[in-house]
C-alpha atoms as a PDB file:
ATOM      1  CA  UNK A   1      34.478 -46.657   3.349  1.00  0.00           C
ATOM      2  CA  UNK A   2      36.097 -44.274   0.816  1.00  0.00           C
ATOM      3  CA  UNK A   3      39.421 -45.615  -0.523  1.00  0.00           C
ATOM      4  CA  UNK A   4      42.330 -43.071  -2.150  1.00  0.00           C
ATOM      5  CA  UNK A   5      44.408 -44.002  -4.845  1.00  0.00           C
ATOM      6  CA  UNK A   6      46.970 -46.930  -4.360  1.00  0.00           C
ATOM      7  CA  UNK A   7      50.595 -45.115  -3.375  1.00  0.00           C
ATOM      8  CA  UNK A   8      52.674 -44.864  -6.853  1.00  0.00           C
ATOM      9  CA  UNK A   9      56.345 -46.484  -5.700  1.00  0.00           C
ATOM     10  CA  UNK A  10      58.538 -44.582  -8.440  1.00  0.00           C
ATOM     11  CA  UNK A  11      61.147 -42.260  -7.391  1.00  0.00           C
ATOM     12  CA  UNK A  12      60.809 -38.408  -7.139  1.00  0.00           C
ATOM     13  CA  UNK A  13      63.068 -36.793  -9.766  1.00  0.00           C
ATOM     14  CA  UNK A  14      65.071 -35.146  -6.363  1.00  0.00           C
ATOM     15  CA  UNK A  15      65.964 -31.261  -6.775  1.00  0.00           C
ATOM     16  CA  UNK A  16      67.596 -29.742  -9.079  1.00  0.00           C
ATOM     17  CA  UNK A  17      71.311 -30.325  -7.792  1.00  0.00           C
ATOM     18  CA  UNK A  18      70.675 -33.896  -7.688  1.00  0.00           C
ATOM     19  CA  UNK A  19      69.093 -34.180 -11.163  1.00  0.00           C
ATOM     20  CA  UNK A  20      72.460 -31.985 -12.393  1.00  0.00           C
ATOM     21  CA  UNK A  21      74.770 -34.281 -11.145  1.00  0.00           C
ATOM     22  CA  UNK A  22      73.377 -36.992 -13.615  1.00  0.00           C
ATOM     23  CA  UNK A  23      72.672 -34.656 -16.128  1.00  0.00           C
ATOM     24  CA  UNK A  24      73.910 -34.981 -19.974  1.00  0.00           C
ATOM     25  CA  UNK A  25      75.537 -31.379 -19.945  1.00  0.00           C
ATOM     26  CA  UNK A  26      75.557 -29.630 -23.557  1.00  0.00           C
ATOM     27  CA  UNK A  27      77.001 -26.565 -24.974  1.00  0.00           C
ATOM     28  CA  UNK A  28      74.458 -24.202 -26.571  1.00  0.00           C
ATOM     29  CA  UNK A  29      75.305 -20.663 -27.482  1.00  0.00           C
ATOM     30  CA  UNK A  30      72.265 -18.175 -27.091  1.00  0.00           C
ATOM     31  CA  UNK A  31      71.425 -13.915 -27.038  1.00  0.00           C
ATOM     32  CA  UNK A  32      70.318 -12.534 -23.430  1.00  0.00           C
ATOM     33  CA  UNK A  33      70.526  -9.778 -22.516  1.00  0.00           C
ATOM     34  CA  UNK A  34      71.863  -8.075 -26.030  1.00  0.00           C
ATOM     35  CA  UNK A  35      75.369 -10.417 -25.640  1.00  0.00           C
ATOM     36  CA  UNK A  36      76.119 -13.804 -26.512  1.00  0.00           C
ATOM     37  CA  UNK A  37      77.098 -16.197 -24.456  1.00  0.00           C
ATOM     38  CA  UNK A  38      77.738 -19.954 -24.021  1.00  0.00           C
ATOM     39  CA  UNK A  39      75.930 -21.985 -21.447  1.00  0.00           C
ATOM     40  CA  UNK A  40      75.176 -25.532 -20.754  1.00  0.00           C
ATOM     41  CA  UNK A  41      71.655 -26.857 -20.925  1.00  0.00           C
ATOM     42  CA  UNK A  42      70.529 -30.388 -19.648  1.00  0.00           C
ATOM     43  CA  UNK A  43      67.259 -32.177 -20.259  1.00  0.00           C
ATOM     44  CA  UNK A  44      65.830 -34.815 -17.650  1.00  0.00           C
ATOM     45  CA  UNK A  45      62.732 -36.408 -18.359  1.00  0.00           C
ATOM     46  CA  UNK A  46      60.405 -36.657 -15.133  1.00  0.00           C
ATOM     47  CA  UNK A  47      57.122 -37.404 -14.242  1.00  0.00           C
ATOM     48  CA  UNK A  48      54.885 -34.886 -12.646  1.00  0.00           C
ATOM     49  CA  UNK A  49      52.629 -36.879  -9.752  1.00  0.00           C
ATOM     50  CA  UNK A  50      49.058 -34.626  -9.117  1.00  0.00           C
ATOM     51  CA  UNK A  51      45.497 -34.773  -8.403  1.00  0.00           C
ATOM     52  CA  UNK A  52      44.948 -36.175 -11.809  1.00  0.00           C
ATOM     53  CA  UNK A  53      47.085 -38.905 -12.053  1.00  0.00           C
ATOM     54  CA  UNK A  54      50.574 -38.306 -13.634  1.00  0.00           C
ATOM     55  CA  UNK A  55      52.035 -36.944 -16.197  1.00  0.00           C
ATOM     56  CA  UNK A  56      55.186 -37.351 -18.502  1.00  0.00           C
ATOM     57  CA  UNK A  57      56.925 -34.128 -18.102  1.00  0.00           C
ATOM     58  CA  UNK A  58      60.409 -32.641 -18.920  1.00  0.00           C
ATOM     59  CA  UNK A  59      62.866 -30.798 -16.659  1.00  0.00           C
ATOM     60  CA  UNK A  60      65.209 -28.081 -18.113  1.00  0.00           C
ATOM     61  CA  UNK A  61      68.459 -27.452 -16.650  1.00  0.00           C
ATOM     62  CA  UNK A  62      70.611 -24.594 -17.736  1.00  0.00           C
ATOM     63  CA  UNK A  63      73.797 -23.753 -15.863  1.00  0.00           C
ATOM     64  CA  UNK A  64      76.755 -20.804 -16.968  1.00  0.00           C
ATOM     65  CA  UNK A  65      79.717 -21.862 -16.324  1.00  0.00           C
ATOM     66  CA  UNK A  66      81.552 -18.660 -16.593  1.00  0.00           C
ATOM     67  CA  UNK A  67      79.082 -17.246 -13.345  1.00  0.00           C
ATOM     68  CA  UNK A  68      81.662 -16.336 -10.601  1.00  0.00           C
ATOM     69  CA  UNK A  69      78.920 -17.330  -7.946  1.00  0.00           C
ATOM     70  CA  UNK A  70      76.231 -19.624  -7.476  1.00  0.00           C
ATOM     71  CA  UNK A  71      72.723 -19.784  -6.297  1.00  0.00           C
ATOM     72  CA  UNK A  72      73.901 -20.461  -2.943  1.00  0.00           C
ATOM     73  CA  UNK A  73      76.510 -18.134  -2.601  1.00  0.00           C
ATOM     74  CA  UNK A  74      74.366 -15.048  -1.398  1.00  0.00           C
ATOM     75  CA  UNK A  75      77.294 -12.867  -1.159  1.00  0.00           C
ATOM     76  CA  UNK A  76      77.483 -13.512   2.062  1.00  0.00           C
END
């Protein structure tokens, strides 16, 4: 009989919106797009679970708080 590995019992990091929520916002002023702009960038540390085991991994968030819309405002 052919045995898997063992279930890991850590947490998924969630999606995005629930890893901004606890996020450590930060101002950082950058270029794009030929202007310059302020926006807030948050780093989460996560682990990435694969066919190889896992891995220590990073998440970047970056959010604009000037935007007048959001990702889930389609324009609809």
């Amino acid at each position: 009989m052919l045995v898997g590995q063992p279930r890991i019992d850590n947490p998924r990091p969630g999606h995005p919106a629930d890893l901004a929520a606890h996020a450590d916002w930060r101002p950082v002023t950058l270029t794009r797009y030929g202007h310059t702009d302020t926006v807030e960038i948050a780093l989460c540390d996560t682990i990435r679970y694969g066919p190889f085991g896992t891995t220590a991994g990073r998440t970047v968030l970056i959010r604009d708080p000037a935007a007048d819309t959001s990702f889930t405002d389609f324009g609809d």
